[in-house]
Protein backbone atom coordinates (compact mmCIF):
# COMPACT_ATOMS: atom_id res chain seq x y z
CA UNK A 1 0.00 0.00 0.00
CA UNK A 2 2.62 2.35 1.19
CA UNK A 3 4.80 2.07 -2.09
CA UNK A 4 1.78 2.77 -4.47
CA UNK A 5 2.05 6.74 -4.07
CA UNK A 6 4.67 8.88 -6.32
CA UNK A 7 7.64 9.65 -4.87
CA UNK A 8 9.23 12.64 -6.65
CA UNK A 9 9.20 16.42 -5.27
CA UNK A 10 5.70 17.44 -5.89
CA UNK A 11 3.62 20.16 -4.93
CA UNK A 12 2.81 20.61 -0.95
CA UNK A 13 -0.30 19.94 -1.49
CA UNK A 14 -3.45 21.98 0.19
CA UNK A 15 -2.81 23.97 2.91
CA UNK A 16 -4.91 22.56 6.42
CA UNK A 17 -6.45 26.21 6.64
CA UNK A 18 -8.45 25.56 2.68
CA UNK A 19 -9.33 21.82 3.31
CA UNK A 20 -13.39 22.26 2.60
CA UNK A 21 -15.78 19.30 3.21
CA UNK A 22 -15.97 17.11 0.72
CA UNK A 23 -12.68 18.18 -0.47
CA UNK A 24 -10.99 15.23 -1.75
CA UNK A 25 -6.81 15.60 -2.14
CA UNK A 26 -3.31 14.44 -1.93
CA UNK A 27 -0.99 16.29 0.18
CA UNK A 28 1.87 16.27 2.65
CA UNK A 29 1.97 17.11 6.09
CA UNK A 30 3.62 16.49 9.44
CA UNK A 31 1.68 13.75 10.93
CA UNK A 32 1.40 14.51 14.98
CA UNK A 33 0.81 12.21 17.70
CA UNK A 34 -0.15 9.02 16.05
CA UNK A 35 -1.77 6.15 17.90
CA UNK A 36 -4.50 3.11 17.52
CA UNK A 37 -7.58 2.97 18.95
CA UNK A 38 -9.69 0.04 18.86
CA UNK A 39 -13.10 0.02 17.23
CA UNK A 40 -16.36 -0.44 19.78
CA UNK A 41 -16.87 -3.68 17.67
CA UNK A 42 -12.98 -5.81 18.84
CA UNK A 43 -13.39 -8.08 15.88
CA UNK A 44 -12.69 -4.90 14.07
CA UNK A 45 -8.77 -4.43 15.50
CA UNK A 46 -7.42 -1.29 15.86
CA UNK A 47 -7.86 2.13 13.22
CA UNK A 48 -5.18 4.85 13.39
CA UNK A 49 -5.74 8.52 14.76
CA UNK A 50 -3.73 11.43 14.55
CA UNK A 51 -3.45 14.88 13.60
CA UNK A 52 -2.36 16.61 10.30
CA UNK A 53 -0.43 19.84 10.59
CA UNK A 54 1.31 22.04 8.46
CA UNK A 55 2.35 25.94 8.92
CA UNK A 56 -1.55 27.24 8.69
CA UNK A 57 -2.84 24.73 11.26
CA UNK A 58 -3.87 21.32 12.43
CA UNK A 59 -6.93 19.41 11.57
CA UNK A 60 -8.07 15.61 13.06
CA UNK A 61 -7.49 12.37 10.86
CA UNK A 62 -8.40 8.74 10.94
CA UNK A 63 -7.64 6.11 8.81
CA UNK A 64 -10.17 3.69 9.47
CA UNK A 65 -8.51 0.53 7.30
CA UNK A 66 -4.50 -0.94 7.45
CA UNK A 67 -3.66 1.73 10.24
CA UNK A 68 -2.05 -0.75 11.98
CA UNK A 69 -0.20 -1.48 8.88
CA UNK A 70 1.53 2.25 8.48
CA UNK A 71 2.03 2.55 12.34
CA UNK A 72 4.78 2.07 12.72
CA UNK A 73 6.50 3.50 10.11
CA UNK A 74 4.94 7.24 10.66
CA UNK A 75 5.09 7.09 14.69
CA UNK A 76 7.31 9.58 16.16
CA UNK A 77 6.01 12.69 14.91
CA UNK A 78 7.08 11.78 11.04
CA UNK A 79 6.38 13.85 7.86
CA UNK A 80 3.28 11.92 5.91
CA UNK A 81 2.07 12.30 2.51
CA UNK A 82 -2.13 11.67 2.31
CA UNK A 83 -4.56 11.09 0.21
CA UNK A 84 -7.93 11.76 1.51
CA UNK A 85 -11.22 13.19 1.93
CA UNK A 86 -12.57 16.10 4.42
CA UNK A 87 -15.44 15.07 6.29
CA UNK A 88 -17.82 16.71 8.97
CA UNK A 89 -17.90 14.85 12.53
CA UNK A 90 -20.26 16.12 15.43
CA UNK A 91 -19.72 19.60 13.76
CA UNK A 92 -16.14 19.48 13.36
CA UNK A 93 -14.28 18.63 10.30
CA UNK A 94 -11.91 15.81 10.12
CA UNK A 95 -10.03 13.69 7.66
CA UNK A 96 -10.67 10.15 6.28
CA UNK A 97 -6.99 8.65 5.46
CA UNK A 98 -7.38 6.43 2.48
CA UNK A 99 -4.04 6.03 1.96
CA UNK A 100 -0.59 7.01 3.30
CA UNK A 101 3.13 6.66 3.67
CA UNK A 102 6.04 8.52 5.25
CA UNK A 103 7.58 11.68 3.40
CA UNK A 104 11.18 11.99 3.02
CA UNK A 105 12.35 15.12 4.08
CA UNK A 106 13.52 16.03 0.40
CA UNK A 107 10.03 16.10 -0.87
CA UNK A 108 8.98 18.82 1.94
CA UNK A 109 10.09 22.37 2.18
CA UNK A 110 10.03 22.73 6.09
CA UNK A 111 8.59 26.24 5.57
CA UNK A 112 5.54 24.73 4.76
CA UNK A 113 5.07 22.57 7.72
CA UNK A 114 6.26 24.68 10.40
CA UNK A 115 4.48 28.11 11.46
CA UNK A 116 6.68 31.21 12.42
CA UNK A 117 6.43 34.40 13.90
CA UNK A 118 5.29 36.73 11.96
CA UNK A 119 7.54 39.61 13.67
CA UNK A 120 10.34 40.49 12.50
CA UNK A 121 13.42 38.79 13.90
CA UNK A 122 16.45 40.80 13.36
CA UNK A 123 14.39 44.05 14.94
CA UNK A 124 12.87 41.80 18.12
CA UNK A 125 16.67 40.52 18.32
CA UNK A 126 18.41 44.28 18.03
CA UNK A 127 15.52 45.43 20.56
CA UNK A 128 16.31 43.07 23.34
CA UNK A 129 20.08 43.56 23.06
CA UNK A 130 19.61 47.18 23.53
CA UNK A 131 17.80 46.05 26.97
CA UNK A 132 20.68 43.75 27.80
CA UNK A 133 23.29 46.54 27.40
CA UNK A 134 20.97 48.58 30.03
CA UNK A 135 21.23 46.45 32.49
CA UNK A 136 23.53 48.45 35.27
CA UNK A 137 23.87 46.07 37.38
CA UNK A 138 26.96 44.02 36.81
CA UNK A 139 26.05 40.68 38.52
CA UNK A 140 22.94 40.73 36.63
CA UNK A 141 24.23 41.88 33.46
CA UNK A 142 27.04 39.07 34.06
CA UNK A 143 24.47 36.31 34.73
CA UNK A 144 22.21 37.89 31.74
CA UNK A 145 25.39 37.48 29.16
CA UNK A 146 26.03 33.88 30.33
CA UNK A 147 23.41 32.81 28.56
CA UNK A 148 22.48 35.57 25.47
CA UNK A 149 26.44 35.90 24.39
CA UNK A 150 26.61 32.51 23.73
CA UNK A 151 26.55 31.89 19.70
CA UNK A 152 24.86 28.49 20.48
CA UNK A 153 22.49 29.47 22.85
CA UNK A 154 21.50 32.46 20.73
CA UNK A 155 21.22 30.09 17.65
CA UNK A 156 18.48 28.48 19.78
CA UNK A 157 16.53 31.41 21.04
CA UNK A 158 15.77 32.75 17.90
CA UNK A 159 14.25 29.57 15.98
CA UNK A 160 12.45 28.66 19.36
CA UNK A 161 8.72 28.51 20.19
CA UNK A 162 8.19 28.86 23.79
CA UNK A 163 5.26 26.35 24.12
CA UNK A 164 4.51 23.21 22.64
CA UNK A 165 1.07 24.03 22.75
CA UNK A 166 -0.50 26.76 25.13
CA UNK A 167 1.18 30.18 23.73
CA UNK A 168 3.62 31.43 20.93
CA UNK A 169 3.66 28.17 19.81
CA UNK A 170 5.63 28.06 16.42
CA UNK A 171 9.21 28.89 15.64
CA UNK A 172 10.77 32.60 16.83
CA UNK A 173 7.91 32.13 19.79
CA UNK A 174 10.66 32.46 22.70
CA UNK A 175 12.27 35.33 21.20
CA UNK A 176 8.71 37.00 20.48
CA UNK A 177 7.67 36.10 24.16
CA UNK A 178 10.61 38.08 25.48
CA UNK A 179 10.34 40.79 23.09
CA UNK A 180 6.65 41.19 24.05
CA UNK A 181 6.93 41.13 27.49
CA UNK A 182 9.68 43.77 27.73
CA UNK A 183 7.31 46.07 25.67
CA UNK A 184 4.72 45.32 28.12
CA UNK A 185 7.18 46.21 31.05
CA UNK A 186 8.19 49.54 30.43
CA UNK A 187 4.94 51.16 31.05
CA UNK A 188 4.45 49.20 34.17
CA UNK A 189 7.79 50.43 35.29
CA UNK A 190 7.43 54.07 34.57
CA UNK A 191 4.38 53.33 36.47
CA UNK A 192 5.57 51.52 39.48
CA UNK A 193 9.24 53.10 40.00
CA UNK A 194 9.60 51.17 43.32
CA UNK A 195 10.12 48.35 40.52
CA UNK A 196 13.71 47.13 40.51
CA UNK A 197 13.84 47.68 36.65
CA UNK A 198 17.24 45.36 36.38
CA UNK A 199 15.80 42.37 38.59
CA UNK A 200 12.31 42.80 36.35
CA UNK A 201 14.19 43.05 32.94
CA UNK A 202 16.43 39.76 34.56
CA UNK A 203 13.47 37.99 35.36
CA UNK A 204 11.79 38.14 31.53
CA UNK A 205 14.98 37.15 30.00
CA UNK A 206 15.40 34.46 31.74
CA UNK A 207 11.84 33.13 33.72
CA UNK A 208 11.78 30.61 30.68
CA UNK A 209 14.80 29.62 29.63
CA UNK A 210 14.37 26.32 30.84
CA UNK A 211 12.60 25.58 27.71
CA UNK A 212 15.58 25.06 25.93
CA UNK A 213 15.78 22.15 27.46
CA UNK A 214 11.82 21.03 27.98
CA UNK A 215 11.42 21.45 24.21
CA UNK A 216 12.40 19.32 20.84
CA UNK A 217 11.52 21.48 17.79
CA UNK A 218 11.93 20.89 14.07
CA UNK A 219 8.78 19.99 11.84
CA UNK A 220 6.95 19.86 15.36
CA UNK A 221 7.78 20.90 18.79
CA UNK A 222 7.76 18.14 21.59
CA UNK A 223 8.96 17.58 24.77
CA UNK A 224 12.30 15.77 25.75
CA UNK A 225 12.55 13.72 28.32
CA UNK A 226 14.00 15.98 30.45
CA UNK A 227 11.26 17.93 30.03
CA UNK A 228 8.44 15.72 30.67
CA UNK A 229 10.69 14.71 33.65
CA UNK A 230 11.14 17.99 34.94
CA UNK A 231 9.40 20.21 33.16
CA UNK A 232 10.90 23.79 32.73
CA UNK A 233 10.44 25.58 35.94
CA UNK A 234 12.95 23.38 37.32
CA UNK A 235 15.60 22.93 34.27
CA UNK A 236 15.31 26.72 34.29
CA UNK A 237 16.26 27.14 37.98
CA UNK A 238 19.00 24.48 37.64
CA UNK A 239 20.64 26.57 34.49
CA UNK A 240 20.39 30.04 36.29
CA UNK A 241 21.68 28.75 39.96
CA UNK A 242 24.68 27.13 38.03
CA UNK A 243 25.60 30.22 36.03
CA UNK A 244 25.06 32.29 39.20
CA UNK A 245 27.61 29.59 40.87
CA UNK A 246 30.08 30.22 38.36
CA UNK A 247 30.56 34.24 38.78
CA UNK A 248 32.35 35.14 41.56
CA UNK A 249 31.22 37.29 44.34
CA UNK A 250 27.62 37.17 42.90
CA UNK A 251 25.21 38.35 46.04
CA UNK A 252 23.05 35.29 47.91
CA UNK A 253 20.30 37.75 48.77
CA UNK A 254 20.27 39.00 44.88
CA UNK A 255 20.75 35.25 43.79
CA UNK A 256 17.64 34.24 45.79
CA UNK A 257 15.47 36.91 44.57
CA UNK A 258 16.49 36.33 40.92
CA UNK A 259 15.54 32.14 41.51
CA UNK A 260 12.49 33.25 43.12
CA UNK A 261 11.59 34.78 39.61
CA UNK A 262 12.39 31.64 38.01
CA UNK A 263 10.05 28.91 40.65
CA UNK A 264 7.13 31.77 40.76
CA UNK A 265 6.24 33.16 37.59
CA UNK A 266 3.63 30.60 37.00
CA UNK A 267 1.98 32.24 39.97
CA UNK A 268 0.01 29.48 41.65
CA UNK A 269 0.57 25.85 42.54
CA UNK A 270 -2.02 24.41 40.26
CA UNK A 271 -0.03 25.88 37.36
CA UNK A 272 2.98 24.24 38.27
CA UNK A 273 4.98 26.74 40.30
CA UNK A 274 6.64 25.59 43.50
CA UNK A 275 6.25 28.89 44.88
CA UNK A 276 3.73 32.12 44.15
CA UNK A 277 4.68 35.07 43.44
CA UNK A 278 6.97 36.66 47.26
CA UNK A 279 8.32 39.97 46.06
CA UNK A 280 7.37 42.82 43.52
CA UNK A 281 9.47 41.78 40.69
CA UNK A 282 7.36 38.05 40.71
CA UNK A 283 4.64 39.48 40.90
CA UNK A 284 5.08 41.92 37.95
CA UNK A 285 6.42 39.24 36.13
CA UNK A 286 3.80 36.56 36.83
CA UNK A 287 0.97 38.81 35.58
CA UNK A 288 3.30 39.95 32.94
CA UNK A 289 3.75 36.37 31.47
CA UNK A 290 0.32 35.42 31.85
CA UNK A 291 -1.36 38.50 30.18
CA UNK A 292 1.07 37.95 26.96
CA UNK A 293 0.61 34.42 26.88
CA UNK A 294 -3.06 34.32 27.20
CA UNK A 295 -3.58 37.30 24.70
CA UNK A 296 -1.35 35.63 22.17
CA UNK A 297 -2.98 32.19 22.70
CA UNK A 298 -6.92 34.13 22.40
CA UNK A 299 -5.25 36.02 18.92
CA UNK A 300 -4.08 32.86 17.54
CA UNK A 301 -7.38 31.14 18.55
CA UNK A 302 -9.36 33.71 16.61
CA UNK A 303 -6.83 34.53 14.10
CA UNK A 304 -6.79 30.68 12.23
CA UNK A 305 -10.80 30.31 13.17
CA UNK A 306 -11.67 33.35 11.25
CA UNK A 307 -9.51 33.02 8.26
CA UNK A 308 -12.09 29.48 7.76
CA UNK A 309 -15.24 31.96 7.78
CA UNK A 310 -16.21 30.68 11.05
CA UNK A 311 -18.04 32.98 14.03
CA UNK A 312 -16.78 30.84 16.37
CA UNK A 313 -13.77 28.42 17.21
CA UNK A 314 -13.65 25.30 18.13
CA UNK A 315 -14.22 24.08 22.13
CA UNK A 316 -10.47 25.05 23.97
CA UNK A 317 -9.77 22.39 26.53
CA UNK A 318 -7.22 24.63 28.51
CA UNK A 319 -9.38 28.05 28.00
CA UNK A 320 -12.62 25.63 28.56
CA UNK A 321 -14.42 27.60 26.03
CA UNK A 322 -15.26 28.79 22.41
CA UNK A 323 -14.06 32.13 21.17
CA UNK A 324 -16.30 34.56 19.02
CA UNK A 325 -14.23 35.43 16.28
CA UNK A 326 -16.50 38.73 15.48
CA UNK A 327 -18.13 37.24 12.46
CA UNK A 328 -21.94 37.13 12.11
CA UNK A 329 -23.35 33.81 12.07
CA UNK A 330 -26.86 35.08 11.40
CA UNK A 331 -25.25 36.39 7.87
CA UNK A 332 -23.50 33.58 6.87
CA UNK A 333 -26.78 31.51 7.25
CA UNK A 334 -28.70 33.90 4.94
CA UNK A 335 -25.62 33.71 2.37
């Protein structure tokens, strides 16, 4: 089955955001989180379910017949080529696999699988060095510069997302996080000027850096062991209290309040912080983090659901809700 389908460089195929019901096509995409379910009837075996992606989106898939058989060759997150049909289940669309195989990575431009930020790099880059040569203080600047003067590090930071999932999800995310937050910062610091503007500026640059280590990225973004281990509160706390180890004379009091930045800024418990927000700083930094990150996660929510034409998105398990996108249902009824 799997050899049947051409194998030289073709087109991409339709994007996820223009699949239509109905719409019957052949196209590649990165195939995420494959797995078999069994059938209600067990004489049936197993059928395959995962999800298609590609830069635009991500839209459900089965393939209800020889999913076993292509398992294992597509597990792990592998790029597929399809041929299928879009279909409408309990109001959502989905696709029904008739046939696939594994992509080589020759046939695929990765620009087409993988979404990016749509700021501008070099500017969001040039913008936060500026704030790392303000930094006056020289144990923070020192501790800052461990990390964001190292070519490999940097490499890193600006290809990126900073969530797999939940917030600026897609490639240039981290860096676009940062940038964002430091934007959001300065008014709140001309505002508050009992603010330790160093120790705040510390705290974004480095509150996630941690995910660098939580995170696998390439066609999709995953987590590493280490990550789904530790998670990256606490890879992030391990990385800064080792740099802060290795420069001398660095002050405890200052090294506790910049770790305390680290362990809080998910603010509560619940969302996996061993410790809420204890000083000013954390607790600008915590409501900082969460207002970008939920803003950006509502904008790309709304952004993808009304390029489709559609008044509302689909049900958000984390937001536990549906978005209105601004578009008038009543109108599209009557068109």
């Amino acid at each position: 089955m799997a050899s049947n389908l051409e194998t030289s460089k073709p087109d991409k195929g339709p994007y996820v955001k223009d699949l239509r019901e109905g719409m019957e096509f052949i196209g590649y995409f990165v195939g995420r989180n494959p797995r078999l379910d069994p059938f209600r009837d067990p004489g049936r075996g197993m059928y395959l379910r995962m999800q298609l992606v590609d830069r635009t989106g991500f839209i459900e898939a089965r393939m209800w017949e020889e999913g076993d058989q292509i398992f294992e060759e597509i597990n792990g997150g592998r790029l597929v080529k399809v041929e299928g049909v879009v279909e409408r289940f309990r109001e959502e669309l989905q696709v029904n696999i008739r046939r696939m195989r594994a992509a080589r990575e020759e046939e695929v431009d990765l620009a087409e699988m993988t979404r990016t930020t749509e700021r501008d790099i070099d500017e969001m880059w040039e913008m936060v060095l500026e704030v790392i040569n303000n930094i006056t203080d020289p144990n923070l600047s020192a501790l800052v510069r461990h990390f964001y003067a190292d070519p490999e590090w940097i490499a890193q930071v600006l290809k990126a997302p900073s969530a797999r999932r939940v917030h600026h999800a897609y490639s240039g995310g981290f860096l676009e996080h940062v940038y964002e937050l430091i934007l959001l910062a300065r008014p709140l610091l001309d505002l508050y000027p009992e603010l330790d503007r160093d120790l705040l500026i510390t705290g974004i640059l480095l509150h996630d850096i941690g995910k660098m280590l939580e995170l696998s990225w390439g066609y999709d973004t995953d987590y590493t062991d280490e990550g789904r281990l530790l998670g990256h509160i606490v890879l992030g706390e391990r990385e800064v209290s080792m740099a802060i180890e290795g420069i001398v004379g660095f002050p405890t009091r200052l090294a506790l309040e910049v770790v305390h930045l680290v362990i809080s800024h998910h603010g509560t418990y619940e969302w996996g912080s061993p410790r809420r927000p204890k000083t000013l700083e954390a607790a600008a930094l915590h409501y900082l983090d969460n207002l970008d990150a939920q803003v950006n996660r509502f904008a790309t929510l709304l952004a993808d659901t009304k390029q489709n034409g559609h008044p509302w998105t689909s049900y958000d398990q984390l937001l536990r809700r549906s978005l209105y996108t601004g578009i008038d249902s009543t109108s599209l009824e009557l068109n």
